[in-house]
Protein backbone atom coordinates (compact mmCIF):
# COMPACT_ATOMS: atom_id res chain seq x y z
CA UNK A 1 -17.43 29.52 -43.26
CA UNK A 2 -13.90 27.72 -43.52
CA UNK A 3 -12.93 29.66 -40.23
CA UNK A 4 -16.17 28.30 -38.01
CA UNK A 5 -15.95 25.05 -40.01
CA UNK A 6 -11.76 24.30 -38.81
CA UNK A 7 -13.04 25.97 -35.37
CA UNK A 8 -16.00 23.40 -34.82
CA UNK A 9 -13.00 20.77 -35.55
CA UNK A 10 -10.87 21.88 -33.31
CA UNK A 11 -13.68 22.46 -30.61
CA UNK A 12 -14.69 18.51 -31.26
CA UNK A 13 -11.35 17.10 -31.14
CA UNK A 14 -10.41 18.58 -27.66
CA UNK A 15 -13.49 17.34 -26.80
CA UNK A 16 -13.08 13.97 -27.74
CA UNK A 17 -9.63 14.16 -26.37
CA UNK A 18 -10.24 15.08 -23.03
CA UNK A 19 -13.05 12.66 -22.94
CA UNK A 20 -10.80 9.30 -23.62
CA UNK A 21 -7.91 11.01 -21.47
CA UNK A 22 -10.12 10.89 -18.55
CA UNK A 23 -12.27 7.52 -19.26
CA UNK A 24 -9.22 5.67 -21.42
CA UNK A 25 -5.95 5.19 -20.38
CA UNK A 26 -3.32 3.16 -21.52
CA UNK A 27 -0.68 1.10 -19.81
CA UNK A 28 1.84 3.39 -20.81
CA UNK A 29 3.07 5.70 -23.78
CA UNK A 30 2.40 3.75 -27.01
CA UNK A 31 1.17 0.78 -24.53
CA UNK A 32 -1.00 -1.91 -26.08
CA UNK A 33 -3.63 -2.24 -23.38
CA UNK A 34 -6.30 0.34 -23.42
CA UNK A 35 -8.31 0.41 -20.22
CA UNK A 36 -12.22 2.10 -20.48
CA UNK A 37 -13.35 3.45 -16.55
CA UNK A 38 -15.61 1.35 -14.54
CA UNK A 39 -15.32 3.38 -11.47
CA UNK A 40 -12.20 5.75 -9.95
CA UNK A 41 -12.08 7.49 -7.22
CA UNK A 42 -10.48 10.63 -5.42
CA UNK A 43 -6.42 10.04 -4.14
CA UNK A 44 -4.11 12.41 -3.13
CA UNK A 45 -0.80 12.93 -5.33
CA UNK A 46 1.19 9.92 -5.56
CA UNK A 47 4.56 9.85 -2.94
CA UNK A 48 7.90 9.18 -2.55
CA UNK A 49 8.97 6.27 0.08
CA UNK A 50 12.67 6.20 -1.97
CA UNK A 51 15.18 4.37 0.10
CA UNK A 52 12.91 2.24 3.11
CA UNK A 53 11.04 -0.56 3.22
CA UNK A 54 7.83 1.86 4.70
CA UNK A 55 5.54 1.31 2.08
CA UNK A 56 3.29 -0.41 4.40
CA UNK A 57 2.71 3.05 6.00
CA UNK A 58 2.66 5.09 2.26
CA UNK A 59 -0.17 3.20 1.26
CA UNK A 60 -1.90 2.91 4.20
CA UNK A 61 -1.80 6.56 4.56
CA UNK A 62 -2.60 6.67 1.09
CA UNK A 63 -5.89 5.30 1.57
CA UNK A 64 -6.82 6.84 5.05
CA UNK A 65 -6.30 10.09 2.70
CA UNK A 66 -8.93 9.11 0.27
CA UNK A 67 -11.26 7.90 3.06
CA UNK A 68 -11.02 11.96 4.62
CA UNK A 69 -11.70 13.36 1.24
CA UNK A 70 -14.75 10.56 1.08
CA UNK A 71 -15.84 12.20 4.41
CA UNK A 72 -15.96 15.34 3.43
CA UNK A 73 -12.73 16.45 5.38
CA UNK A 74 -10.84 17.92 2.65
CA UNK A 75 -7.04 16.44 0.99
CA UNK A 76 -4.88 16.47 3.60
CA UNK A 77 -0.89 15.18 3.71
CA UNK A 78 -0.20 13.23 6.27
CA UNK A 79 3.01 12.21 7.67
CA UNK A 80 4.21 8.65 6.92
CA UNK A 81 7.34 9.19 9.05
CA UNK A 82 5.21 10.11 11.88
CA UNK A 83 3.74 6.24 12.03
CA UNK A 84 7.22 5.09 11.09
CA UNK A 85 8.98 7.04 13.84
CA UNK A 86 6.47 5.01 16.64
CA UNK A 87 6.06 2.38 14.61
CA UNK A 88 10.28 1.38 15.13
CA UNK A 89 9.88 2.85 19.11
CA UNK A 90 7.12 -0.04 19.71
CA UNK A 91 8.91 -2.64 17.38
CA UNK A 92 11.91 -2.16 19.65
CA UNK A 93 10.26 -2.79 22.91
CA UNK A 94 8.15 -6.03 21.39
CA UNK A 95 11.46 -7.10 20.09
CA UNK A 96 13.58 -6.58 23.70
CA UNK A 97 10.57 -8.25 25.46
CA UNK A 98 10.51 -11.28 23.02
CA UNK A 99 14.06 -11.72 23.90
CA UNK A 100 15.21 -10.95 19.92
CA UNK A 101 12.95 -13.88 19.04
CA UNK A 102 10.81 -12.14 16.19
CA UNK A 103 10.87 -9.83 13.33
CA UNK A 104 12.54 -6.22 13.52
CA UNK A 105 13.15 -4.62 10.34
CA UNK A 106 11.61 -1.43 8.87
CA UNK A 107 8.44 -3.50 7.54
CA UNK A 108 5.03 -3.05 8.86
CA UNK A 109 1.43 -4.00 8.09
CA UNK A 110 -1.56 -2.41 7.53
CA UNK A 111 -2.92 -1.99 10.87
CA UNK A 112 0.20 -0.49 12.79
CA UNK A 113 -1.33 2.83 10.84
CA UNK A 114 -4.22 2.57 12.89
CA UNK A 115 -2.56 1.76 15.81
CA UNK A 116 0.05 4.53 15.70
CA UNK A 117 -3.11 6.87 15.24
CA UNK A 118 -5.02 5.44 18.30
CA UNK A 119 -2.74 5.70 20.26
CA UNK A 120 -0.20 8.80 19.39
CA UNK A 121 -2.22 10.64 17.04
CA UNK A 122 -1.30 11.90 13.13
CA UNK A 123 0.54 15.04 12.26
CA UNK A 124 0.37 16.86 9.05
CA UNK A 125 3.78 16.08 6.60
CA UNK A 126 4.28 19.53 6.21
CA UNK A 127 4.81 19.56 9.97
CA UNK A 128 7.42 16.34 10.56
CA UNK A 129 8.66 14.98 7.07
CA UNK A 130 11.13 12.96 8.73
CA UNK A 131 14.18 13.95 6.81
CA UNK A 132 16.30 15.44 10.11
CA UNK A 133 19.50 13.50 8.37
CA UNK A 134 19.62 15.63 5.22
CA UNK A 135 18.70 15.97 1.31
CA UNK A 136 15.11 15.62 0.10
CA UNK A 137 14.62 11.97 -0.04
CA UNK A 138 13.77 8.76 2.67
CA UNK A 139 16.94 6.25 3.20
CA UNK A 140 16.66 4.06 6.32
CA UNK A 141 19.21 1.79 5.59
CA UNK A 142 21.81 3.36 7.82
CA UNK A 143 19.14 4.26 10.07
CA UNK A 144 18.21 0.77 10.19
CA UNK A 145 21.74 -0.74 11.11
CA UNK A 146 22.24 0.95 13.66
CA UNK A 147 18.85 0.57 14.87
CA UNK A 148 19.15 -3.70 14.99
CA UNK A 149 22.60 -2.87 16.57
CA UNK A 150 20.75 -1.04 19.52
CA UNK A 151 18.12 -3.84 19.95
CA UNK A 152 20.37 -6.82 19.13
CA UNK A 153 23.41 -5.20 21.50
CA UNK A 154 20.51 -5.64 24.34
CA UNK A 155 18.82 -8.28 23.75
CA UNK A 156 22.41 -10.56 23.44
CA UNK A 157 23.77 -8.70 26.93
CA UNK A 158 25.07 -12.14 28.59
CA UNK A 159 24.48 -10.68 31.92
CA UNK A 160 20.28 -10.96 30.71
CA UNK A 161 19.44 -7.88 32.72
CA UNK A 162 18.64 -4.65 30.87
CA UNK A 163 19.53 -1.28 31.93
CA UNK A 164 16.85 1.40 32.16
CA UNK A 165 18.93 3.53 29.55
CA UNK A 166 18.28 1.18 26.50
CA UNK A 167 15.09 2.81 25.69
CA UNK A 168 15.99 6.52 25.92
CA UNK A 169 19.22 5.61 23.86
CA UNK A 170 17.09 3.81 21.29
CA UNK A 171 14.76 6.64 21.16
CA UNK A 172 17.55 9.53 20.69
CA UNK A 173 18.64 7.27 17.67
CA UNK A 174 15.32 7.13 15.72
CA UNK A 175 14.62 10.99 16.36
CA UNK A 176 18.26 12.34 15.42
CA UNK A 177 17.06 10.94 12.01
CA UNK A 178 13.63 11.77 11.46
CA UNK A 179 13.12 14.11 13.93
CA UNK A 180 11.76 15.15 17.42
CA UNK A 181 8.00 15.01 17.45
CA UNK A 182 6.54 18.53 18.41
CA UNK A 183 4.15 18.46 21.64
CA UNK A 184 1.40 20.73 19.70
CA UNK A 185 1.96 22.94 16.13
CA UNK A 186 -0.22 24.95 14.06
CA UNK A 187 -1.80 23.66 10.88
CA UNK A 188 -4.09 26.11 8.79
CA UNK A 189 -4.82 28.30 11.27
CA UNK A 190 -5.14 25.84 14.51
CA UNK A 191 -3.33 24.41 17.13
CA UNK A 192 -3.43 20.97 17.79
CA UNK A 193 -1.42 18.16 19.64
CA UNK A 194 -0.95 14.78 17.26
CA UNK A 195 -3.91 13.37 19.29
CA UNK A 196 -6.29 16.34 19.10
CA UNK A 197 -5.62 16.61 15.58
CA UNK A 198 -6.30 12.46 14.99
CA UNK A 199 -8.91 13.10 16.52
CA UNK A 200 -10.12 16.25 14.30
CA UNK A 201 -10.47 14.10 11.43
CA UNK A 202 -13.42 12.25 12.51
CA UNK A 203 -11.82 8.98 11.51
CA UNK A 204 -12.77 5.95 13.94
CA UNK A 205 -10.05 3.45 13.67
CA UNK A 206 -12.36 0.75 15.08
CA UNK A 207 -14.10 1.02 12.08
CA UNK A 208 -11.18 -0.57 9.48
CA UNK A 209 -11.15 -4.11 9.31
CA UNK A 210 -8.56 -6.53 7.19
CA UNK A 211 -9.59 -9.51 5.16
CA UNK A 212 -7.56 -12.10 3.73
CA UNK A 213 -8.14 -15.70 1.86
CA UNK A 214 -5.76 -18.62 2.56
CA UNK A 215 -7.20 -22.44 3.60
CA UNK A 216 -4.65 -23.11 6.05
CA UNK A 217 -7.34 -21.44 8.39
CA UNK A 218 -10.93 -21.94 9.16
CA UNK A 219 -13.46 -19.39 6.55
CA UNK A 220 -15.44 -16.60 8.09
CA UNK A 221 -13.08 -16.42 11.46
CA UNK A 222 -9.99 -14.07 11.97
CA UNK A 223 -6.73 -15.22 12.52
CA UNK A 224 -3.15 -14.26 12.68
CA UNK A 225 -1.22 -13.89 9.12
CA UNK A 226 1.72 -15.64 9.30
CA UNK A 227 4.25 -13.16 7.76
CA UNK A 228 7.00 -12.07 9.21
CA UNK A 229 6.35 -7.79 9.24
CA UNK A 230 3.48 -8.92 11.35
CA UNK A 231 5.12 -7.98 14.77
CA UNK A 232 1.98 -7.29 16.44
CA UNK A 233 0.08 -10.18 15.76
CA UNK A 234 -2.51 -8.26 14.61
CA UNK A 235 -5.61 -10.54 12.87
CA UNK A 236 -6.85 -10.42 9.44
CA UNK A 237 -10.98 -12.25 8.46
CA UNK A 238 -10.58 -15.12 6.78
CA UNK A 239 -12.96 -15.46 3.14
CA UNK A 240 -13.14 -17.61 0.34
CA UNK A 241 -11.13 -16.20 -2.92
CA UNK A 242 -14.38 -15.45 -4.62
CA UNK A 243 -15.97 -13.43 -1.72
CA UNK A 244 -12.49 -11.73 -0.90
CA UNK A 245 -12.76 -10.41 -5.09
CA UNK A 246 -16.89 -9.33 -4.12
CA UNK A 247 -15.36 -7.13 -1.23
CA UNK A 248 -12.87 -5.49 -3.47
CA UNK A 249 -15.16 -4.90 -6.46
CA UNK A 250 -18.10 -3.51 -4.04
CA UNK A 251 -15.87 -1.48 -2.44
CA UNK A 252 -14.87 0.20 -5.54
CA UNK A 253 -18.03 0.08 -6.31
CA UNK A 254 -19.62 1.62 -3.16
CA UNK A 255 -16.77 4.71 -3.28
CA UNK A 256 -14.50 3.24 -0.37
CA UNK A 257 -10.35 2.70 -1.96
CA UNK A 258 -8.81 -0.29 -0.67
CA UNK A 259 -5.30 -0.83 0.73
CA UNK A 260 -3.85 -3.77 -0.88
CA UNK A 261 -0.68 -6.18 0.39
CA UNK A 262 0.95 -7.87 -2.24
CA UNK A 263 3.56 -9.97 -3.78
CA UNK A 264 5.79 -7.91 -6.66
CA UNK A 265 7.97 -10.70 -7.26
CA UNK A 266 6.63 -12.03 -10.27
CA UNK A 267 7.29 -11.79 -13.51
CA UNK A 268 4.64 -10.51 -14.62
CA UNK A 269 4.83 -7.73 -12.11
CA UNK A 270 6.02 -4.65 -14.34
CA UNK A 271 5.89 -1.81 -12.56
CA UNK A 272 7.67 0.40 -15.64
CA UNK A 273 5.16 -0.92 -18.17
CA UNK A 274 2.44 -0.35 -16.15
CA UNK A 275 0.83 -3.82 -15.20
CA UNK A 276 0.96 -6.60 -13.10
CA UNK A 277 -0.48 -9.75 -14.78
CA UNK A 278 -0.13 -13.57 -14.93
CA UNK A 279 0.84 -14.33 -18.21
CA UNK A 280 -0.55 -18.35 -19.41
CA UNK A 281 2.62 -17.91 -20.75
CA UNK A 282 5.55 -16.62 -18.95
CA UNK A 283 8.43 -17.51 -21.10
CA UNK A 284 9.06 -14.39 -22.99
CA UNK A 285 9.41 -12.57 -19.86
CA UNK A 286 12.76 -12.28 -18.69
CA UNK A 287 13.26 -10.87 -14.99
CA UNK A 288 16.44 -9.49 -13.45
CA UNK A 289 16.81 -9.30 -10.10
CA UNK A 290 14.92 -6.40 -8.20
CA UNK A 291 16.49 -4.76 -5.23
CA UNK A 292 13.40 -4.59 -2.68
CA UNK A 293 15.05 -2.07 -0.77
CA UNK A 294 15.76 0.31 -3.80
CA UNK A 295 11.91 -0.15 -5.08
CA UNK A 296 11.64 2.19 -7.73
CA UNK A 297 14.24 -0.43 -9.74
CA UNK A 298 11.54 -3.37 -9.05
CA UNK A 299 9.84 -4.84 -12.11
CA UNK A 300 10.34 -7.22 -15.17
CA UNK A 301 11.99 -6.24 -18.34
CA UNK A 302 10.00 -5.75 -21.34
CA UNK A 303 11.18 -8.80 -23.86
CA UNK A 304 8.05 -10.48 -25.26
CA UNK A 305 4.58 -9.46 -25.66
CA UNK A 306 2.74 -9.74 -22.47
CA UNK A 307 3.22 -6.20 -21.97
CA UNK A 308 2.19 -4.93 -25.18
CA UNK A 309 -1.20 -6.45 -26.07
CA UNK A 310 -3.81 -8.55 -23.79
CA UNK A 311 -2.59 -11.95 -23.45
CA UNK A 312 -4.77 -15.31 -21.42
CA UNK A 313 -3.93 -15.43 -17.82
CA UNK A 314 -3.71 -18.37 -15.98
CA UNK A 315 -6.99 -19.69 -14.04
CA UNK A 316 -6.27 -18.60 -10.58
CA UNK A 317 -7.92 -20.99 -7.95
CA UNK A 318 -8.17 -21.33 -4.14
CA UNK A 319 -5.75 -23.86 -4.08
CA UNK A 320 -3.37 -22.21 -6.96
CA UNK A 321 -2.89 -19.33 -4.17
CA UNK A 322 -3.04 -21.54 -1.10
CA UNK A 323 0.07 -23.18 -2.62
CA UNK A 324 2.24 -20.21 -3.49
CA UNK A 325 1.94 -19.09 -0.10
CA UNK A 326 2.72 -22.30 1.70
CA UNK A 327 6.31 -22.77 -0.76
CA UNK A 328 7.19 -19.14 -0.19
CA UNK A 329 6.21 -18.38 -3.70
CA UNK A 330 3.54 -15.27 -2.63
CA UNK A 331 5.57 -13.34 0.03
CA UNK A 332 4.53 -10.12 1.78
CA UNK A 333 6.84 -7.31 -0.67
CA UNK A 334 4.54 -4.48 -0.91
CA UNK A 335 2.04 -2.36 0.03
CA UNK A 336 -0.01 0.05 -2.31
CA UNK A 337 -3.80 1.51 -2.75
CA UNK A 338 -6.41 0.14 -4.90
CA UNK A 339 -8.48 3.45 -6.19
CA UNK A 340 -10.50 2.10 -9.35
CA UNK A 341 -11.77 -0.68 -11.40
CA UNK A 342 -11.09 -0.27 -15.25
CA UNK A 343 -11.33 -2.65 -18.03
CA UNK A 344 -9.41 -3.38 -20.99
CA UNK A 345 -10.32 -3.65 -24.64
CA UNK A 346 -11.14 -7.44 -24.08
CA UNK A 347 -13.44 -6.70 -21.25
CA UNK A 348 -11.24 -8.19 -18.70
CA UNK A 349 -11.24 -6.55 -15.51
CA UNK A 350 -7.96 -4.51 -14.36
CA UNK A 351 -7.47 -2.49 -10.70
CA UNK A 352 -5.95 1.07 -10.65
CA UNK A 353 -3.41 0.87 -8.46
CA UNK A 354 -1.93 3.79 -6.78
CA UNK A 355 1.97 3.32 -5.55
CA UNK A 356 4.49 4.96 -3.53
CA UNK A 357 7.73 5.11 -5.93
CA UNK A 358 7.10 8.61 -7.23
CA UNK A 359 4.89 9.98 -9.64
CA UNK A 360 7.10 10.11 -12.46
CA UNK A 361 8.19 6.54 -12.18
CA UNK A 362 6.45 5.45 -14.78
CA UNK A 363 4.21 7.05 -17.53
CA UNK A 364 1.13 6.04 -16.01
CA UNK A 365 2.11 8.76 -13.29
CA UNK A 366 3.25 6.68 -10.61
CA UNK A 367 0.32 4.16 -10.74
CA UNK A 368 -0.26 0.62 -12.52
CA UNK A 369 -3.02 -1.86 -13.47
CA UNK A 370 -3.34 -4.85 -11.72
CA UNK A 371 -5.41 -8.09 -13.77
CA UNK A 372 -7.80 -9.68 -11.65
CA UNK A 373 -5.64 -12.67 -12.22
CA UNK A 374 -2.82 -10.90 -10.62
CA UNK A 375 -5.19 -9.67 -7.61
CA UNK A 376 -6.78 -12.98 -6.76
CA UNK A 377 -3.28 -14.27 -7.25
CA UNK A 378 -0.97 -12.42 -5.32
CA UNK A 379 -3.02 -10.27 -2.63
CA UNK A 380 -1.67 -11.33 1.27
CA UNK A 381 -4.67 -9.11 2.96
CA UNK A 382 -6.25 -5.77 2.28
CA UNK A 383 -8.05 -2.94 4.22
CA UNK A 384 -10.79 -1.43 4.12
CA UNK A 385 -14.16 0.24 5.67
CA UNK A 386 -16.13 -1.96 7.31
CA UNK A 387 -19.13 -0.61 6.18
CA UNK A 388 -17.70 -1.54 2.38
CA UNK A 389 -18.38 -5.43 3.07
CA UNK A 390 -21.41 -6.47 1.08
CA UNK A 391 -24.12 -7.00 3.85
CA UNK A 392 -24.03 -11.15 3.84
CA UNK A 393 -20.52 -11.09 4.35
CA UNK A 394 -21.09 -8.40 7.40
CA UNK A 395 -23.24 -11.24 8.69
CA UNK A 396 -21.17 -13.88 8.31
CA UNK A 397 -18.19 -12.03 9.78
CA UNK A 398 -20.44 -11.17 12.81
CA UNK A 399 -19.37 -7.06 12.04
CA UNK A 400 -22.01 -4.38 13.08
């Protein structure tokens, strides 16, 4: 009796223990916030982007990953340095033609990803990793420098006539350092060229639309975001804070992930504890200076209690947000992929957020959990499935 008695136990206990380990998380080891699953869905493994300022094209990735598993179409890996690697070959030439008058840099937005896969196709990262200049991690920095050299070097030639060369020279640059693209490869068990396998994947880029909120523009119309990794003046819809919260929580919701842009300068941005939050109180948070370029360092130090219990969060309003992006408060840092809606023991709402600093980064496995505070707060635009928009806001955005 004592032997099925302790075995019935043990049977119930790793029951009960798998249960809250896959419905209950915390922020982190020994973390004070415990979060109870609304709704999460499928991702592939958290990645890498190390040394660059690519995240744009992690997390965009990221989530055009989740939307081929939501197809049907299986986990695939895609290559981030394959967007990258056209992504700095068309920055170039906008760059030489705008006579050096706008932004070149290794930042991007959201819908270069579908741009780079309209128009050159996707390749699988097992096939071009990008990592032609040695070791087993991304750093663009010297990449970079010479890079602006190249453009800069042409676009200040006093003589204002450009040699046919530039281009081929540029081009020789970015592939002796992530790579020559191959005209066609085999990936399990087919040929394909980047195109024909884009194309494989059944994924319509038409169909991916970006919202944002900000009152310096006109509700319900699309317009240009003023940040400066917007080099192709690409335009985001325009909705009121409340409706751009409906679209993420029904997306969710619905089973379509969202790819989120967002400020990680605040303080109560704490990547190594887990959360992003806005504190009522920020005063016991102390934040040393983040190198944006080395991200995996980004995040506040733990010196108070906002990160280890629930705290209030400021009221965040239309106007709040309006005015941290017009004083440079809410800047465009980062890019990462919204996969779940959880809530904490409170009941307030909190986002799963998948990011691109590695997967052991953190003890929440390379993700976080951002407060809807911190979401209506801080998010510049997001991405998504147009068929995710609730159907009043289709409507009023005139989407079919």
């Amino acid at each position: 009796m004592n032997a099925i008695k302790y075995t019935i136990i043990f049977l119930l206990t790793f029951i009960f223990s798998s249960a809250f380990s896959q419905d209950t998380l915390r922020n982190k080891k020994g973390g004070g916030y415990l979060f109870t699953l609304v709704k999460n869905l499928d991702a592939t493994p958290v990645q890498d982007q190390s040394s660059t300022g690519t995240c744009w094209s992690f997390s965009a990735l990221s989530f055009f990953e989740s939307e081929l598993i939501r197809t049907g179409k299986g986990k695939h890996n895609l290559s981030e340095m394959f967007v990258v690697r056209n992504a700095y070959i068309d920055k170039a030439d906008k760059y030489v033609r705008m006579h050096g008058k706008t932004n070149f840099g290794q930042g991007g937005a959201f819908h270069d990803i579908p741009y780079v896969i309209k128009n050159y196709g996707i390749v699988p990262e097992e096939i071009y990793s990008g990592l032609n200049y040695g070791g087993k991690k991304h750093n663009h920095s010297e990449l970079e420098s010479i890079l602006t050299a190249v453009v800069k070097t042409v676009t200040d030639n006093p003589q204002k006539s450009l040699t046919p060369s530039w281009k081929k020279a540029y081009t020789s640059v970015v592939d002796a350092y992530l790579g020559t693209v191959p005209e066609s490869y085999t990936y399990q068990g087919k040929k394909y060229t980047p195109l024909e396998f884009a194309n494989s994947l059944g994924l319509k880029m038409e169909d991916y639309i970006y919202v944002s909120s900000y009152n310096h523009h006109a509700f319900y119309q699309p317009f240009i975001l003023e940040v400066e990794d917007n080099w192709a003046s690409q335009q985001v819809y325009n909705l009121p804070l409340d409706e751009l919260m409906k679209v993420i929580n029904n997306s969710i919701l619905k089973g379509y992930t969202v790819a989120w842009a967002t400020d990680v300068s605040e303080k109560g941005f704490s990547f190594k504890n887990g959360l992003a939050i806005v504190p009522e109180d920020d005063t016991a948070i102390s934040k040393k200076g983040a190198d944006n370029k080395q991200f995996n360092n980004a995040g506040a130090d733990k010196s108070g209690t906002p990160f280890d219990a629930p705290c209030l969060e400021m009221e965040i309003s239309q106007q709040l947000r309006q005015e941290a992006f017009d004083n440079y408060q809410t800047t465009d840092d980062h890019g990462m992929h919204i996969t779940g809606i959880f809530k904490d023991q409170t009941g307030k709402t909190f986002y799963h957020v998948k990011n691109s600093w590695g997967a052991k980064s953190n003890d929440c496995d390379g993700y976080l959990f951002a407060s809807e505070a911190y979401v209506k707060y801080k998010t510049m635009d997001i991405m998504i499935h147009k068929d995710a928009l609730p159907a009043d806001l289709k409507k009023k955005l005139g989407i079919n």
